[in-house]
Protein backbone atom coordinates (compact mmCIF):
# COMPACT_ATOMS: atom_id res chain seq x y z
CA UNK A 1 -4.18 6.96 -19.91
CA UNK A 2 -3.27 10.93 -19.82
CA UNK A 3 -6.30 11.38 -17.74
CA UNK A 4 -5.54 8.86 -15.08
CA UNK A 5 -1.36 10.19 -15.10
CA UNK A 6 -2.83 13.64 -14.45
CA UNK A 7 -5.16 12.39 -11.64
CA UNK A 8 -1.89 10.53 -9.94
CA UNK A 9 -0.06 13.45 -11.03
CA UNK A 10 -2.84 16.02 -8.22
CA UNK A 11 -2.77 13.01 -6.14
CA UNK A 12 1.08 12.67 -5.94
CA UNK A 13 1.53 16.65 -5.06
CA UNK A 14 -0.89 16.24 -2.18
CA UNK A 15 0.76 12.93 -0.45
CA UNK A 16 4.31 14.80 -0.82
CA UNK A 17 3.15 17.76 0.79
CA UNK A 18 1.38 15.27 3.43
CA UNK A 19 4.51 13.43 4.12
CA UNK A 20 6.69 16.69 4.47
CA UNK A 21 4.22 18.03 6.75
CA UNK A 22 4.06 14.61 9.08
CA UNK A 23 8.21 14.18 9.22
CA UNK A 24 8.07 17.51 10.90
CA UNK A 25 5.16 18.99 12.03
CA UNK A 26 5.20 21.28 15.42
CA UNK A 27 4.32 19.55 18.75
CA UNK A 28 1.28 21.74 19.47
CA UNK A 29 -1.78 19.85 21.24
CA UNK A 30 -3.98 19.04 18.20
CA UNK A 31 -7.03 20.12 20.73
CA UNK A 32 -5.79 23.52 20.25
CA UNK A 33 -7.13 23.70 16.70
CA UNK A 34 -10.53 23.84 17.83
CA UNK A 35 -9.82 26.62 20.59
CA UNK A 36 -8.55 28.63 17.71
CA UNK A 37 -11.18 29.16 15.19
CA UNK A 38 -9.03 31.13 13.04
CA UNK A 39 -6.30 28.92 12.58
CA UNK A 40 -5.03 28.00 8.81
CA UNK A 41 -5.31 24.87 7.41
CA UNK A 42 -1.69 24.19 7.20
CA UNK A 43 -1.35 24.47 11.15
CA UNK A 44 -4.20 22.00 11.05
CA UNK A 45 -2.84 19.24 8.81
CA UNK A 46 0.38 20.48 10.28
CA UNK A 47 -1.41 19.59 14.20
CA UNK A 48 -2.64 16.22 12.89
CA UNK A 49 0.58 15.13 11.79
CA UNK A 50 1.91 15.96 15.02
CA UNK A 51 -1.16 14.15 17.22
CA UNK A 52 -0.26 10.97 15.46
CA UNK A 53 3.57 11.20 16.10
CA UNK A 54 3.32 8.67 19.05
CA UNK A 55 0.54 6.20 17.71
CA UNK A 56 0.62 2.43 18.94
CA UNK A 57 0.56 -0.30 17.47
CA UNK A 58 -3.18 -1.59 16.91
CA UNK A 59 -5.02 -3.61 14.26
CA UNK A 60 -5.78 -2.83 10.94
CA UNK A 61 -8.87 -3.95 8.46
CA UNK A 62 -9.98 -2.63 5.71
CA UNK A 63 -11.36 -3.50 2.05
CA UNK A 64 -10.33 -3.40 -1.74
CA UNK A 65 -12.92 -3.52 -4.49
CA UNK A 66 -12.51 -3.49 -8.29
CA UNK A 67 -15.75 -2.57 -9.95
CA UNK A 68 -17.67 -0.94 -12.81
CA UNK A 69 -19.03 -1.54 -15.95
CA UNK A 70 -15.86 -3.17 -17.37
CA UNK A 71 -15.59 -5.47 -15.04
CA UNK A 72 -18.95 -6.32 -13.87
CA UNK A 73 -19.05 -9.24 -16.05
CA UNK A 74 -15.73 -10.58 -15.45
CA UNK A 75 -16.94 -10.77 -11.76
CA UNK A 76 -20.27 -12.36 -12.13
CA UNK A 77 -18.16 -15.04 -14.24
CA UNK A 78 -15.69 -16.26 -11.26
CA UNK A 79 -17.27 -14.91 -8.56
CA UNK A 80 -20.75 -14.82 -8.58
CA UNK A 81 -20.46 -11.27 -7.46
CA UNK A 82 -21.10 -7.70 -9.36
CA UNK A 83 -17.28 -6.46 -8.50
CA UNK A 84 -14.09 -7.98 -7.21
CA UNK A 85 -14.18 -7.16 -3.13
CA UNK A 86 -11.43 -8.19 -0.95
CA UNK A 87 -11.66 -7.67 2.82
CA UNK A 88 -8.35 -7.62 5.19
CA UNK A 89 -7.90 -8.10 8.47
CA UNK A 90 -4.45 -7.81 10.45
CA UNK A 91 -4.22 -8.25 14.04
CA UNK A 92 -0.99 -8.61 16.62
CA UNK A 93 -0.69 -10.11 20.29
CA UNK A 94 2.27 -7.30 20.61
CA UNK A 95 5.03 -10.30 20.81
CA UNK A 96 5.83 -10.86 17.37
CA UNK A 97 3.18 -12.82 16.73
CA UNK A 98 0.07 -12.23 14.92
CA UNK A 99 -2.52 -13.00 12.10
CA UNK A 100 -3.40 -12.06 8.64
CA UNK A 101 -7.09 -12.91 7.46
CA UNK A 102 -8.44 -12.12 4.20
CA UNK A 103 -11.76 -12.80 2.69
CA UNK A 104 -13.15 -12.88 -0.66
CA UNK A 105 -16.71 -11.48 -1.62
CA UNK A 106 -18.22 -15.24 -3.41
CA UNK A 107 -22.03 -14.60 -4.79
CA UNK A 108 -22.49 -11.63 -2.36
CA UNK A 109 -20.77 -13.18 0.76
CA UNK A 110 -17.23 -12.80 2.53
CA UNK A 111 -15.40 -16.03 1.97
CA UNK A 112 -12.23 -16.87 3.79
CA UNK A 113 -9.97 -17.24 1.44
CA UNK A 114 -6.80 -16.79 3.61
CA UNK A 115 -5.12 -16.61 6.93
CA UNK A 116 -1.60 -16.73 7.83
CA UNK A 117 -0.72 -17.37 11.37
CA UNK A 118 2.97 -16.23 12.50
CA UNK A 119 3.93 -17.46 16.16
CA UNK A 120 7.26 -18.41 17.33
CA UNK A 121 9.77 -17.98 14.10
CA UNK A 122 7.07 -20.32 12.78
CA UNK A 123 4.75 -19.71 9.48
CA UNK A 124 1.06 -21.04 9.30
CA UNK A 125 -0.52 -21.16 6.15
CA UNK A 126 -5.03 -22.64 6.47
CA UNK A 127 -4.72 -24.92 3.36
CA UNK A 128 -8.17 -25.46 3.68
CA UNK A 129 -9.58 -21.91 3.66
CA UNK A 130 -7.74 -21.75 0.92
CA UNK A 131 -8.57 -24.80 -1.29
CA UNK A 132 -12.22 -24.09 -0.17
CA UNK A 133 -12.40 -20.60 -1.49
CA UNK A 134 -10.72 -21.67 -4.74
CA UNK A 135 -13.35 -24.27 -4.71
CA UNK A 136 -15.84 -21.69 -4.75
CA UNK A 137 -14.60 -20.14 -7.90
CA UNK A 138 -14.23 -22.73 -9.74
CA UNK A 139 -17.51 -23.64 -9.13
CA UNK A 140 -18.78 -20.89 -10.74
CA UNK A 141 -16.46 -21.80 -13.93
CA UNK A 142 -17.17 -25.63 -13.70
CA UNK A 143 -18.76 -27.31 -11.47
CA UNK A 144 -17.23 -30.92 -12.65
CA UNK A 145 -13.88 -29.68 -11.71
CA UNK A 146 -14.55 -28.20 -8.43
CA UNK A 147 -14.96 -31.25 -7.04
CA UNK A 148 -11.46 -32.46 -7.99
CA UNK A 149 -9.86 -29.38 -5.27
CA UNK A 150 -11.71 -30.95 -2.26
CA UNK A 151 -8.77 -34.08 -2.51
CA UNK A 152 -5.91 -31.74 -2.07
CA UNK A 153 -6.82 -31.52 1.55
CA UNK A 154 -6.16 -35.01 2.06
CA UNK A 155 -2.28 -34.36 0.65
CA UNK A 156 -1.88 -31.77 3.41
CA UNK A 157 -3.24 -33.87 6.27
CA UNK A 158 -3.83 -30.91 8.46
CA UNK A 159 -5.65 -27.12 8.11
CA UNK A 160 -2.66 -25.64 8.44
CA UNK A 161 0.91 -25.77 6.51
CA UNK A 162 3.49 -25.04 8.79
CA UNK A 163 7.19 -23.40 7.23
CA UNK A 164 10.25 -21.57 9.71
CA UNK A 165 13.30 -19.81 7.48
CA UNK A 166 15.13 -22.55 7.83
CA UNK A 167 12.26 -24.65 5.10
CA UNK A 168 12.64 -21.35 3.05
CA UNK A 169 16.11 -21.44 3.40
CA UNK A 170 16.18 -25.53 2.11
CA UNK A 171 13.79 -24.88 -0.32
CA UNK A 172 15.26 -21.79 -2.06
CA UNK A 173 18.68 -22.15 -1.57
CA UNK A 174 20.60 -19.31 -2.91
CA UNK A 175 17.90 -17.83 -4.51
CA UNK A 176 16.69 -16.87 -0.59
CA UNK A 177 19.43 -14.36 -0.14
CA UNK A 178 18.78 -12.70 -3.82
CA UNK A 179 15.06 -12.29 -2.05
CA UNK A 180 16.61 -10.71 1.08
CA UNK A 181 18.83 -8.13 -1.13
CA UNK A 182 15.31 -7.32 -3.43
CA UNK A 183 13.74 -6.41 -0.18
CA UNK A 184 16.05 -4.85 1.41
CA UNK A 185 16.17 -2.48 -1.38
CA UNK A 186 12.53 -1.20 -0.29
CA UNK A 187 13.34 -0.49 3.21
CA UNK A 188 14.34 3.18 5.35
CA UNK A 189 17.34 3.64 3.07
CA UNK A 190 15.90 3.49 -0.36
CA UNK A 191 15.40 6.93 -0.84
CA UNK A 192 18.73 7.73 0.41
CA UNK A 193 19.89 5.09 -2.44
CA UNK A 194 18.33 6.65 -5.15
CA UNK A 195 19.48 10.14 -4.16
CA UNK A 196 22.62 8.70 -4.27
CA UNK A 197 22.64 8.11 -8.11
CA UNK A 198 22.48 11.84 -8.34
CA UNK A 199 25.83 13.16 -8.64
CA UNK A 200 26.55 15.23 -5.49
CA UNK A 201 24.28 13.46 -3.12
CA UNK A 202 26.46 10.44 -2.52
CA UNK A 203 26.55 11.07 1.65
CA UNK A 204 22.79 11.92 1.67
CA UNK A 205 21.39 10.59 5.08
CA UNK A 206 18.17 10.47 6.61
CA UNK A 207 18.63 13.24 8.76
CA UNK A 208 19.94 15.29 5.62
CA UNK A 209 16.33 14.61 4.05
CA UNK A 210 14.51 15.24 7.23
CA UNK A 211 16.06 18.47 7.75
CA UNK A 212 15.63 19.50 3.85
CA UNK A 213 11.56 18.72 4.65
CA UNK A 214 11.43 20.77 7.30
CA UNK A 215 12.62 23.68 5.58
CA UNK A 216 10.45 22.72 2.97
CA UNK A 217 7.52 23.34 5.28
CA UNK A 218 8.55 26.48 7.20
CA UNK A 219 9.18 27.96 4.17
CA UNK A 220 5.71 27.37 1.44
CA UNK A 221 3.90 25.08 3.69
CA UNK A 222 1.59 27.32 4.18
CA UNK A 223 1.12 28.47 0.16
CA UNK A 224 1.18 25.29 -0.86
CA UNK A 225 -1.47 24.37 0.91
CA UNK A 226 -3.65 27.67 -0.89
CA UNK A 227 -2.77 26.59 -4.06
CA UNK A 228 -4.46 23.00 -3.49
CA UNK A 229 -7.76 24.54 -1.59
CA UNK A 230 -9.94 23.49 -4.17
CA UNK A 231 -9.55 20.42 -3.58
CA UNK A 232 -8.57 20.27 0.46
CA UNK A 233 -11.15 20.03 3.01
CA UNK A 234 -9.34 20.88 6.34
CA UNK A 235 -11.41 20.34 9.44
CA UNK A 236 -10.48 19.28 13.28
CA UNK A 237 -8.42 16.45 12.67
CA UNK A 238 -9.97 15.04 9.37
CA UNK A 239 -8.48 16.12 5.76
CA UNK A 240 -10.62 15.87 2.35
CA UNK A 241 -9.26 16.02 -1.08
CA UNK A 242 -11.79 15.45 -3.98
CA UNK A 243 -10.54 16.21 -7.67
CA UNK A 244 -12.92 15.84 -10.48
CA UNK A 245 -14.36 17.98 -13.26
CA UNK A 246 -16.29 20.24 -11.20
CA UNK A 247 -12.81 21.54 -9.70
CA UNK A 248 -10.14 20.61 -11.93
CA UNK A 249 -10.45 23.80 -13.74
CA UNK A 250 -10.46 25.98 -10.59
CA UNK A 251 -7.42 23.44 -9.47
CA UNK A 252 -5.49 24.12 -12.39
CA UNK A 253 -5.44 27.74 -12.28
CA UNK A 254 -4.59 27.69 -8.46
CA UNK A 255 -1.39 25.47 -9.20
CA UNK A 256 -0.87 27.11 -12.66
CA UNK A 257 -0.56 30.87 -10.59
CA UNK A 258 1.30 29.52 -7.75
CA UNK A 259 4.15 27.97 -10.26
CA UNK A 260 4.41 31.05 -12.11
CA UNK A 261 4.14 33.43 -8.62
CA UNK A 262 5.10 31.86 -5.91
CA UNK A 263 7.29 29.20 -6.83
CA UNK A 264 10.23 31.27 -8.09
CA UNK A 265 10.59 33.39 -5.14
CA UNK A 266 9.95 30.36 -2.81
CA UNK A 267 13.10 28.84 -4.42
CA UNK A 268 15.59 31.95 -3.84
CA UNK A 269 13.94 31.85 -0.08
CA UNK A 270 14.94 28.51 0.15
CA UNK A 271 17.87 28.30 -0.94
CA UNK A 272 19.00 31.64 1.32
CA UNK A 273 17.50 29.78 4.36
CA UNK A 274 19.04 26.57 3.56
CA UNK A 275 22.70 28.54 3.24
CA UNK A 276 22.18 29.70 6.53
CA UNK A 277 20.84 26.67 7.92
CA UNK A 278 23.32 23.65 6.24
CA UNK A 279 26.05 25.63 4.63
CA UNK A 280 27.57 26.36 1.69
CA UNK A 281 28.60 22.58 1.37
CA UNK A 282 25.26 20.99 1.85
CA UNK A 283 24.45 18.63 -1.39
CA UNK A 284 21.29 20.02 -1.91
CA UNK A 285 22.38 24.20 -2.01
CA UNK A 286 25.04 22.89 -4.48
CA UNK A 287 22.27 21.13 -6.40
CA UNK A 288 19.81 24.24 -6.29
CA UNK A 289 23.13 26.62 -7.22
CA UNK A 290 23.75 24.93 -10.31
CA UNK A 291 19.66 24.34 -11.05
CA UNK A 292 17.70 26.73 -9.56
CA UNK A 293 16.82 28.97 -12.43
CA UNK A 294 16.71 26.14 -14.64
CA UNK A 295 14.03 24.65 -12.47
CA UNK A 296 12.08 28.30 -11.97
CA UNK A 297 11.97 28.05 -15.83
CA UNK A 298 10.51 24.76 -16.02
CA UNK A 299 8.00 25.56 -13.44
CA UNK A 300 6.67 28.55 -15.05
CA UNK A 301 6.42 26.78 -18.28
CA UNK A 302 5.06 23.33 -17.00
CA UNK A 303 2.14 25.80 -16.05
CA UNK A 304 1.42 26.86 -19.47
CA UNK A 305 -0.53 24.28 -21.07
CA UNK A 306 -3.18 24.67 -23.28
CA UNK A 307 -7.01 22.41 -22.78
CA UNK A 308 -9.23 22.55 -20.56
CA UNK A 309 -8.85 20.46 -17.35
CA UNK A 310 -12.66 19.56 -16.81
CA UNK A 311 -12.74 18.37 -20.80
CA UNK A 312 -9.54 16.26 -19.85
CA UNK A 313 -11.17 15.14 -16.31
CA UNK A 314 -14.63 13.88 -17.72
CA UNK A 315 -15.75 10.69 -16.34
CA UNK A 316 -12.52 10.77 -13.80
CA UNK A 317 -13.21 11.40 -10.45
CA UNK A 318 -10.67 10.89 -7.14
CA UNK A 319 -12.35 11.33 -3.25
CA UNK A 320 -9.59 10.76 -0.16
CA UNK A 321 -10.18 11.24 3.47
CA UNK A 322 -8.16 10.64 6.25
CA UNK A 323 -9.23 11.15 9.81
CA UNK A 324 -8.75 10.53 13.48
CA UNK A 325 -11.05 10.16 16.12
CA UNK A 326 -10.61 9.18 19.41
CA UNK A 327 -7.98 9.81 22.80
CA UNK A 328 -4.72 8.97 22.70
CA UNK A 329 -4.16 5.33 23.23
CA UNK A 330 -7.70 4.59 21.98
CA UNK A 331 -7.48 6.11 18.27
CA UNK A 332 -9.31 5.08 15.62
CA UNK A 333 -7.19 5.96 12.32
CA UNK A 334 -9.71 5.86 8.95
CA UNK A 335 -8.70 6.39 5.59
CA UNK A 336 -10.38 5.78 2.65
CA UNK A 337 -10.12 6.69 -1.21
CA UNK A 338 -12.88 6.18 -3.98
CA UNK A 339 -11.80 6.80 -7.76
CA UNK A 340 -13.75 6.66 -10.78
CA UNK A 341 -11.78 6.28 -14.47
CA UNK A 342 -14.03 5.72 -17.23
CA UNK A 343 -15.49 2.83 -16.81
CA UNK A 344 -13.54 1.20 -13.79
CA UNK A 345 -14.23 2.06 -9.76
CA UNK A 346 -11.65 1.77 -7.62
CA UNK A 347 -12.40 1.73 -3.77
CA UNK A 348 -10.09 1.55 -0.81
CA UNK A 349 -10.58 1.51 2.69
CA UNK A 350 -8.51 0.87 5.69
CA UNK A 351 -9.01 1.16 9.62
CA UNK A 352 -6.39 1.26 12.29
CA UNK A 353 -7.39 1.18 16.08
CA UNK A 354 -4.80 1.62 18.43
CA UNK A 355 -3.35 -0.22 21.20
CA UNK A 356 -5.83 -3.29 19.80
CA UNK A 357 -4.38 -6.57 20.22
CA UNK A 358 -5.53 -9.96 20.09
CA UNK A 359 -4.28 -13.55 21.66
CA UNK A 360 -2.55 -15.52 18.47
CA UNK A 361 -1.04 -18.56 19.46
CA UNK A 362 0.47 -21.26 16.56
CA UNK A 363 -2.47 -23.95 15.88
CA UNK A 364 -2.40 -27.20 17.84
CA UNK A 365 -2.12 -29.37 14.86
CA UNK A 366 0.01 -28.66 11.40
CA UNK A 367 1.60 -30.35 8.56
CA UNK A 368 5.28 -29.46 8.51
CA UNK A 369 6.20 -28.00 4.60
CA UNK A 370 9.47 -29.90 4.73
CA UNK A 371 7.60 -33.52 5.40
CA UNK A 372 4.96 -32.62 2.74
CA UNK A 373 7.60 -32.02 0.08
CA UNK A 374 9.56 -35.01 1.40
CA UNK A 375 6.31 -37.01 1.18
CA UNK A 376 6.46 -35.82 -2.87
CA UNK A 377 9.67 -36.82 -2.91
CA UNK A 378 9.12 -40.38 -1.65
CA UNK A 379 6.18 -41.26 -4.33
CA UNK A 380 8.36 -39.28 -7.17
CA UNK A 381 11.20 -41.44 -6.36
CA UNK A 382 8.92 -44.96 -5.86
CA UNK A 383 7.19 -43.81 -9.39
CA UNK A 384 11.35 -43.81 -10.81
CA UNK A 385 12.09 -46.71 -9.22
CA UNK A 386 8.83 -48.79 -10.54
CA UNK A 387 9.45 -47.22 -14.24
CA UNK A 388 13.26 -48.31 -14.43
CA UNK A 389 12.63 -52.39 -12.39
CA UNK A 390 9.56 -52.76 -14.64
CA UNK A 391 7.10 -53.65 -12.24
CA UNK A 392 4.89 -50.10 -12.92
CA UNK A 393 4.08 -52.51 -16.19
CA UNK A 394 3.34 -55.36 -14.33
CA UNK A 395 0.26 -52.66 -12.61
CA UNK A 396 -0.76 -51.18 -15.78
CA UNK A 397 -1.12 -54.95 -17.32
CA UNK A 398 -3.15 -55.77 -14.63
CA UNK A 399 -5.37 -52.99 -14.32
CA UNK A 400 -6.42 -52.96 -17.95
CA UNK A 401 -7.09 -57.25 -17.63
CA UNK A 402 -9.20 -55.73 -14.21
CA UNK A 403 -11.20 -53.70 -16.98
């Protein structure tokens, strides 16, 4: 578990420094990376952050698999298959409407498993896909039972289950705006939120956070980015990061000498540019006034640790790439991460092309969630009402004379 917290750890530093870099990179024509040989690899990320300012909309597919020696069996058990693959697919007809499709890998071969359909304020749910793929599966378990899932598509009537807000609204009940407040907790705002709990940031904003990254990156953008070459591979639009005993060593040092070197004096820089910048009042000078040579301390001592990082990093391995190919309006986004703890693979992939829409329109034919569960309701209360007049006996009686 300390191994894989110290791989999240590397892989944490390098997505915050990714996401300070793309809220504010310059607005220089990516293309002029490759007319300027010489150019660092900040100004490169730094130029691929910018080129992808004004993407479009497009669709995105991708895959998930769960492998490796752990849970090879576990997969060959209930799926027939020597890891757990999943396979996504989201398209949009750029008017709200659009279509999520994901398939399961069953004894070698993608199974649809699930598509949702959204057209019109309108929810569509393929029952079928679904109660055939967990047909599938069970199959594998036992095959006596599998047959039993086929009869829940008669319940349904149709492929497709059909639900609006207003079903979700009737079938929830209260409990529907407790969802909306959960969510809403995990949209723009959050971070502002959670700054908030820190006393002095109360008023923090979005534009306060924005203009605190920037900084950020003027300032050590460029240093930050030395202390993670070992594991950053910065070409023409297309960034690398691999971590894994044959670097962590080398990796460790780097971030090890830029905490104790850098980091102190990139703090009192800062801090001087931020005074000039936001003021004396700004919550986060006050913050680094009353903290800043507490935190220098911490850094230089969260750099001292003893061990070596290849010893702690054996059998752990993390590769991410992210790339862009492509002209404007007709990208091609890729990014893809492989990681290897112990025993268990991890692999992620996902592909976003630009501008790529599809025609989704609402099915012809679907069963209406609100007349299924009033269907339930009818039998549940014909069941009560044979139970309490007696005549449920009367069927029993006669069934077992039948016998």
């Amino acid at each position: 578990m300390k191994r894989l917290k110290k791989v999240w750890a590397l892989l944490l530093c390098v997505i915050m420094t990714g996401m300070l870099m793309a809220g504010c990179g310059d607005e220089k024509d990516a293309d002029a990376v490759s007319e300027t040989p010489t150019v660092s690899a900040e100004e490169q990320i730094s130029a691929l952050a910018a080129d992808l300012g004004d993407l479009k909309t497009g669709s995105v597919s991708g895959s998930i698999t769960l492998g490796g020696e752990n849970l090879k069996a576990l997969a060959q058990t209930y799926l027939g298959s020597d890891a757990f693959k999943l396979q996504y697919q989201v398209v949009s007809s750029g008017d709200n409407s659009g279509k999520l499709l994901l398939s399961l890998d069953l004894k070698g071969t993608p199974a649809e498993a699930l598509e949702v359909i959204w057209a019109n304020g309108t929810v569509y749910v393929n029952t079928t896909k679904l109660i055939d793929a967990l047909t599938a599966v069970m199959e594998t378990i036992d095959p006596t039972a599998a047959g039993q899932y086929g009869a829940m598509k008669g319940l349904v009537g149709n492929d497709y289950l059909s639900f609006s807000r207003e079903d979700l609204k009737d079938l929830l009940g209260d409990n529907l705006g407790s969802l909306q407040d959960m969510l809403e907790q995990y949209q723009g705002d959050q971070l502002p939120s959670m700054l908030g709990n820190i006393e002095g940031f109360e008023n923090v904003t979005q534009e306060d956070i924005l203009a605190w990254a920037s900084l950020a990156l003027d300032v050590g953008g460029e240093k930050v980015v030395n202390a993670l070459g070992s594991m950053l591979t910065v070409q023409e639009k297309s960034v690398k990061v691999h971590i894994g005993a044959d670097n962590a060593d080398t990796l460790k040092n780097d971030l090890t000498a830029f905490m104790k070197n850098e980091l102190p004096g990139l703090i009192d820089t800062y801090m001087a540019r931020l005074k000039e910048q936001k003021g004396e009042n700004d919550a986060l000078y006050q913050y680094l006034q009353k903290n800043g040579e507490d935190l220098k301390q911490k850094c230089a001592e969260a750099g001292a640790s003893d061990g070596e990082a290849a010893e702690e990093m054996d059998n752990t391995n993390l590769d991410l790439s992210f790339g862009v190919t492509g002209e404007k309006g007709n990208r091609v986004v890729a990014l893809s991460m492989d990681m290897t703890a112990q025993t268990v693979t991890t692999a992620f992939t996902m592909e976003v092309k630009e501008g790529q829409t599809e025609t989704v329109s609402a099915p012809e034919k679907a069963t209406a969630l609100k007349d299924l569960l009033g269907m339930f309701s009818q039998v549940a209360d014909a069941f009560g009402d044979a139970l309490e007049d007696g005549s449920l006996d009367d069927v029993f009686s006669n069934a077992g004379d039948t016998v």
